[in-house]
Each structure stands twice: as C-alpha cells, then as structure tokens.
Protein backbone atom coordinates (compact mmCIF):
# COMPACT_ATOMS: atom_id res chain seq x y z
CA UNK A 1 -85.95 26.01 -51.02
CA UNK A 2 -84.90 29.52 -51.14
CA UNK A 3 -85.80 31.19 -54.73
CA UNK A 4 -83.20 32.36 -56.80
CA UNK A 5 -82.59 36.14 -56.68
CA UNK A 6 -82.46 37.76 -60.35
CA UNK A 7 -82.10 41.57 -61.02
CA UNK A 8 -82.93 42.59 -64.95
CA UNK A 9 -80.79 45.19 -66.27
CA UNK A 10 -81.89 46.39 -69.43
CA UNK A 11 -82.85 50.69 -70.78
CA UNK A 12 -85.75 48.65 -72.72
CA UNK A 13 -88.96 48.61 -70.54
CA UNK A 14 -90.62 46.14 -72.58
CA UNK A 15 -87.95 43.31 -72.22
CA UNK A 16 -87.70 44.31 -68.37
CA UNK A 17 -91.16 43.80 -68.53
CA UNK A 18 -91.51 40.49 -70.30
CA UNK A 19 -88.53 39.07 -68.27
CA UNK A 20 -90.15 40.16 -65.20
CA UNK A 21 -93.57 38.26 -66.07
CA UNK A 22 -91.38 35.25 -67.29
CA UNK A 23 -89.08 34.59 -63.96
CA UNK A 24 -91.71 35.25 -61.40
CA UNK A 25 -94.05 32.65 -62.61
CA UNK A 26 -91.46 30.01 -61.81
CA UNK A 27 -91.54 28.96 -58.10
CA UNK A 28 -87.73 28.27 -58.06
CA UNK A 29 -86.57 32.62 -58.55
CA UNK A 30 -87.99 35.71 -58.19
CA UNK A 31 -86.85 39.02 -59.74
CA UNK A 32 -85.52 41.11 -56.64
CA UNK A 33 -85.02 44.25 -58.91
CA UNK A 34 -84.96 46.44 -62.04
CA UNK A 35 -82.29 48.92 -63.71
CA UNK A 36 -82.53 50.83 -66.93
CA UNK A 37 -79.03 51.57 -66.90
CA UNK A 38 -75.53 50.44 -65.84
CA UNK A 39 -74.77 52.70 -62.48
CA UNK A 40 -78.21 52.12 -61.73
CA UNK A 41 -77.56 48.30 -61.84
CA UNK A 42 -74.18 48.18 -60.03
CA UNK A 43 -76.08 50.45 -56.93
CA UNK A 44 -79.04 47.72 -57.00
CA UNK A 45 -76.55 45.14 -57.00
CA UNK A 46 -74.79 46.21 -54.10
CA UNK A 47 -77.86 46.80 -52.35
CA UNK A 48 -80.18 43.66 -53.12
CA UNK A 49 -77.26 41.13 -53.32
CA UNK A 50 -79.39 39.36 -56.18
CA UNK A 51 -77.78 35.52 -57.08
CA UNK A 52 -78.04 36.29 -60.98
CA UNK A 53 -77.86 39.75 -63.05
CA UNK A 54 -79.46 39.75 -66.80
CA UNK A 55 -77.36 42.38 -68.00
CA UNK A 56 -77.89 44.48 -71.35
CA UNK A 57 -74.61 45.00 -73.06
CA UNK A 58 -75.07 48.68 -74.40
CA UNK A 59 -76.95 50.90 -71.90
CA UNK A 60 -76.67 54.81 -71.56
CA UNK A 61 -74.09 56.39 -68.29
CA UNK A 62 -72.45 52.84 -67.88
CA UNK A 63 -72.11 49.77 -70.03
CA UNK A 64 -72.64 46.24 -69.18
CA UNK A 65 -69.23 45.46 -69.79
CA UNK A 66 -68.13 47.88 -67.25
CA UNK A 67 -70.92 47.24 -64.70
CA UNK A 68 -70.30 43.42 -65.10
CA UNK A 69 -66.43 44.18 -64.54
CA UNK A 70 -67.40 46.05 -61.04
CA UNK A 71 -69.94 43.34 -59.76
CA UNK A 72 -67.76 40.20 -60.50
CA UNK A 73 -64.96 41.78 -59.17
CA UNK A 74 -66.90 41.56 -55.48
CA UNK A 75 -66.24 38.14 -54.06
CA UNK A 76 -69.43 38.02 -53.08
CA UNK A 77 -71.06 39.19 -56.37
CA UNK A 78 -73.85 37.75 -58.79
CA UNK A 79 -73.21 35.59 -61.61
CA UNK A 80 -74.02 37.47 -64.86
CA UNK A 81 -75.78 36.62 -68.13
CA UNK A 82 -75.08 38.95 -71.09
CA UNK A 83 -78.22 39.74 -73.27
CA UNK A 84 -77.69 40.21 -76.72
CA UNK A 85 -79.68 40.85 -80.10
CA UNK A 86 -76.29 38.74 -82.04
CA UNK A 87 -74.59 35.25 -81.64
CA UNK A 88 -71.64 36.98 -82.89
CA UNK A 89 -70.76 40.30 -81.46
CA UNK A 90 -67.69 41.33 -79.96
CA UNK A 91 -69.05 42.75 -77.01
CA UNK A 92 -70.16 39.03 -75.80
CA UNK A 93 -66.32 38.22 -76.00
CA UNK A 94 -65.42 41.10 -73.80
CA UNK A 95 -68.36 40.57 -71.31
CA UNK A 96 -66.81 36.93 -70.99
CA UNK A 97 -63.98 38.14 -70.41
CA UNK A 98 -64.98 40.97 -67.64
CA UNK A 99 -66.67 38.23 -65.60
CA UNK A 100 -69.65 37.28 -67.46
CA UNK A 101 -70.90 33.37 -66.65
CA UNK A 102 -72.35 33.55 -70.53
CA UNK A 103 -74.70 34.93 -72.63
CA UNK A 104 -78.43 34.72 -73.95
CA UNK A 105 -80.05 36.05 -77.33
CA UNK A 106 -82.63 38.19 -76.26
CA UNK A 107 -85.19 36.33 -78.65
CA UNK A 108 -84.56 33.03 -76.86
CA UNK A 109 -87.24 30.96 -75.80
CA UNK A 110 -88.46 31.58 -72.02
CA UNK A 111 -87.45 27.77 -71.45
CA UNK A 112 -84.21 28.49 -71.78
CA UNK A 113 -84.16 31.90 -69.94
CA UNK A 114 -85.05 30.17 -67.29
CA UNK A 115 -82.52 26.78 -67.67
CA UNK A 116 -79.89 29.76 -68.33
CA UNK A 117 -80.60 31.49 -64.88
CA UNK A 118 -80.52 28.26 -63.08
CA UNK A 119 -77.36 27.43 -64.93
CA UNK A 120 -75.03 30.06 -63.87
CA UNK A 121 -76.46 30.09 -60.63
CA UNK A 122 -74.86 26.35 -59.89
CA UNK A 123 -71.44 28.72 -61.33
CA UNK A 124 -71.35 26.44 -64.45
CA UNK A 125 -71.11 27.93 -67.82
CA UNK A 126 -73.79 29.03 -70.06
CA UNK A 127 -71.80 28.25 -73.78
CA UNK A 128 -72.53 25.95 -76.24
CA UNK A 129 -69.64 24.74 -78.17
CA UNK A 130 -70.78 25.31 -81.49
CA UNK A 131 -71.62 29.43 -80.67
CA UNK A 132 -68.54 29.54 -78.12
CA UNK A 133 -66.77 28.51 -81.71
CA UNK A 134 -68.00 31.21 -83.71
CA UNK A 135 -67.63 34.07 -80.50
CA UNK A 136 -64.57 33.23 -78.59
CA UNK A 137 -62.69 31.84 -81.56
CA UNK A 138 -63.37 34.83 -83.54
CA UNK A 139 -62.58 37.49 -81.17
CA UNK A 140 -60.14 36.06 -78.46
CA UNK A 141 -56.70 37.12 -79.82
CA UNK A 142 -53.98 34.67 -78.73
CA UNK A 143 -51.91 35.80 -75.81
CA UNK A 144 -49.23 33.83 -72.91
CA UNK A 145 -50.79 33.21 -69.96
CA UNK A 146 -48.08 32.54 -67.24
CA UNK A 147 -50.61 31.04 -64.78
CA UNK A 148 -50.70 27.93 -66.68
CA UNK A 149 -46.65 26.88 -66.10
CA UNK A 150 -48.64 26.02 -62.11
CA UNK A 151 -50.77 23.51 -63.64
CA UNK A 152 -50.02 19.59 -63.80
CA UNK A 153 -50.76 17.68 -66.88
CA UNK A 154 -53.86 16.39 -65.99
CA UNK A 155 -54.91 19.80 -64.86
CA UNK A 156 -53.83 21.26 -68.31
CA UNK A 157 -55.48 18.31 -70.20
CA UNK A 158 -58.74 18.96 -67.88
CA UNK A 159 -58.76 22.60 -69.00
CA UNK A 160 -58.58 22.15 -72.71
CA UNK A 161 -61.72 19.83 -72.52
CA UNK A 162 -63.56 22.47 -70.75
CA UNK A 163 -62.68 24.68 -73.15
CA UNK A 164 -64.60 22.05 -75.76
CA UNK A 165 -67.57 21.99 -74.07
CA UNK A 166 -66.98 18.71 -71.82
CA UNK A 167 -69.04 18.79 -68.95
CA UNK A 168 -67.30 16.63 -65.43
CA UNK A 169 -68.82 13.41 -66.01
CA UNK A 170 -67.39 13.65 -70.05
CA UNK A 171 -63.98 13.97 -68.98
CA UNK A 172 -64.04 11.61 -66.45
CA UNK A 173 -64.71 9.30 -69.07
CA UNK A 174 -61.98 10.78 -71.30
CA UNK A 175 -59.19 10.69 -68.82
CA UNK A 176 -60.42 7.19 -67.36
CA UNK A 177 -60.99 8.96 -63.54
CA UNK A 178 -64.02 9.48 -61.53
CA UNK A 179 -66.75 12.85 -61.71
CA UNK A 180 -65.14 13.43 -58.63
CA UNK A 181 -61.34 13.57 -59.49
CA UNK A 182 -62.43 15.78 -62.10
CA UNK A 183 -64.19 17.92 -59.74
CA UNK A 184 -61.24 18.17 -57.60
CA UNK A 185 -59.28 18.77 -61.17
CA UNK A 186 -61.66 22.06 -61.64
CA UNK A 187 -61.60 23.24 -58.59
CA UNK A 188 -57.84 23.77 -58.59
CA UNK A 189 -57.78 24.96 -62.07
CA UNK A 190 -60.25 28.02 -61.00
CA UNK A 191 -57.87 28.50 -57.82
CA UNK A 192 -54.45 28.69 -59.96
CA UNK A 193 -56.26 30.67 -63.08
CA UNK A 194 -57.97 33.11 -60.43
CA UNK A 195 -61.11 32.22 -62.24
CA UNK A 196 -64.87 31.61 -60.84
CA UNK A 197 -66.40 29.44 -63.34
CA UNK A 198 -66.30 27.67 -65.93
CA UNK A 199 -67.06 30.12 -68.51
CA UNK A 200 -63.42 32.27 -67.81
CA UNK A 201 -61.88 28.92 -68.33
CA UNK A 202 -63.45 28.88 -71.72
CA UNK A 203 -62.04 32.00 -72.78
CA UNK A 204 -58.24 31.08 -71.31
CA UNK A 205 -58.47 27.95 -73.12
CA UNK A 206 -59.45 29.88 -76.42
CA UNK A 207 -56.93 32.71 -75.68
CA UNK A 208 -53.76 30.12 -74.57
CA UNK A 209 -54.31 27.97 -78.04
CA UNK A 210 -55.33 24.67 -76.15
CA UNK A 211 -58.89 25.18 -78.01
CA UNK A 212 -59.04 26.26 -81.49
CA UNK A 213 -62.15 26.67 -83.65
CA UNK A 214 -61.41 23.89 -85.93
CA UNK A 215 -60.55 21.61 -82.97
C-alpha cells in the first residue's frame, strides 16, 4: 500500500518538527516535504504532488488562505488541513471556504493528527458538528446560491444532512435508501455545487440557510 504523501507548512520549526516525528512513525504516510512559509508551500506543492498539506493559517510572504486557494484550485491538488491555535477563528471559516477539507487545533492529540490526515485523504470532511456549529454558523453570512435551483429534492434533502454532520450510511437510514443511493446522491451534489468534498458542502449548507446553528 502506497503511503500517504503529507507536506507540513508551518514558519514554526518546532511544530514542523514534532509533526514530522509524529507522521513518519506511522507506516501508512510519510512527510514528502517542509515549508516555513506560504510561496514556499505552493512551489513544494507543485513540485512533490503531496496527497495532504498541513497548512498554517498566518505565515509571512503568503497566507494559508491564499496558498490553500492556489493549490485546491489545481484539479489535481492536495487536500488541505488548516492548523489553528482557536476552535473559533474566522480565518478557519475562510480557509473552508478557499478549499480547505477542515481543520485541526494545533494542540490536538497525535491520534487524531493522524485519523485527520487519513480522513481528508478518502476526500471526506474533517468537522465535527458541534465545532462546525460554533465556526461556520458564526462566520458564514447568509447568501443565494443559484446552483441549488439544479438540485432534486432528494439531492437538496441529502445536502442539508451533510451539512449536520450525517455521514452516508446515516442518511441512508434517514431517507429509507441504500449507502449506495446516497453515494450516488453526493456525488452529483459535488458535480452541480462545483465542490470536491464534503467539507464545501458544509459551508453551502451553512451559507444557503438549510443548516442553522440551532438546528
């Protein structure tokens, strides 16, 4: 099995460091490279083609909002995970919505680094519902997304559970189909919304009203 490819992007040597020692002692991903800042991490990018990107939010010459808005906009670019020192910061928002497949605290424990990297890897979204309440729902303002008039109702209803945290074999149960109906469901969600993954579904559910904090 083919190790996952992670590149750390981070101006703190010490968390490169410890990240570094963390991944490469699993057998399942290796890190392929290190930046300090955010041009340095879009060249290394483009250059090592790594699966996964830890990005830093605020680094100096380039941000890692704007270098996460230049890698995800290559078809064939990384996922990204946004490191962060808050639960509740803005800038986690706008990474999800440049690209970003979720976010990690920086203090989390290396157990799930590691479930986190493998995570957005498979393209699934790294946001639990109770945080994605407190970030999305307090920073996404509310705004008319025309893409959604091309979705059916079941398509619509299948979004709006995403955006609560359902994983595939939830709503299945919830709209009395099969895992794989629902698969098919997502797939052409992400196709109409011009979306990758799960987690910009999040954020257009939050943003469109069909998820609310208090729902």
């Amino acid at each position: 099995m083919t190790p996952i490819r992670v590149l750390i992007a981070d101006d703190e040597p010490s968390i490169r460091s410890s990240l570094r020692m963390l991944i490469d002692d699993d057998t399942d991903m290796e890190v392929v490279g290190e930046s300090a800042d955010g041009e340095a991490a879009v060249e290394s990018t483009a250059r090592l083609r790594p699966d996964v990107v830890l990005m830093d939010v605020q680094m100096p010459r380039m941000t890692g909002l704007e270098a996460t808005r230049i890698m995800v906009a290559d078809a064939r670019g990384p996922r990204v995970i946004v490191l962060t020192m808050f639960d509740l910061d803005e800038y986690v928002y706008e990474a999800l919505r440049a690209g970003a497949s979720g976010f990690l605290l920086k203090n989390s424990p290396p157990g799930e680094v590691l479930r986190a990297i493998r995570v957005a890897h498979e393209g699934n979204a790294l946001l639990a519902p109770e945080v994605t309440k407190r970030v999305i729902g307090r920073f996404a303002p509310l705004r008319e997304d025309r893409r959604l008039e091309h979705l059916t109702a079941r398509e619509r209803e299948t979004l709006t559970l995403i955006g609560r945290g359902r994983s595939n074999a939830e709503i299945a149960a919830e709209l009395f189909v099969t895992v794989t109906t629902v698969r098919t469901y997502v797939s052409r969600i992400l196709t109409k919304l011009q979306t990758r993954d799960r987690a910009g579904l999040v954020v257009i559910a939050y943003e469109n009203g069909l998820v609310t904090p208090a729902s």
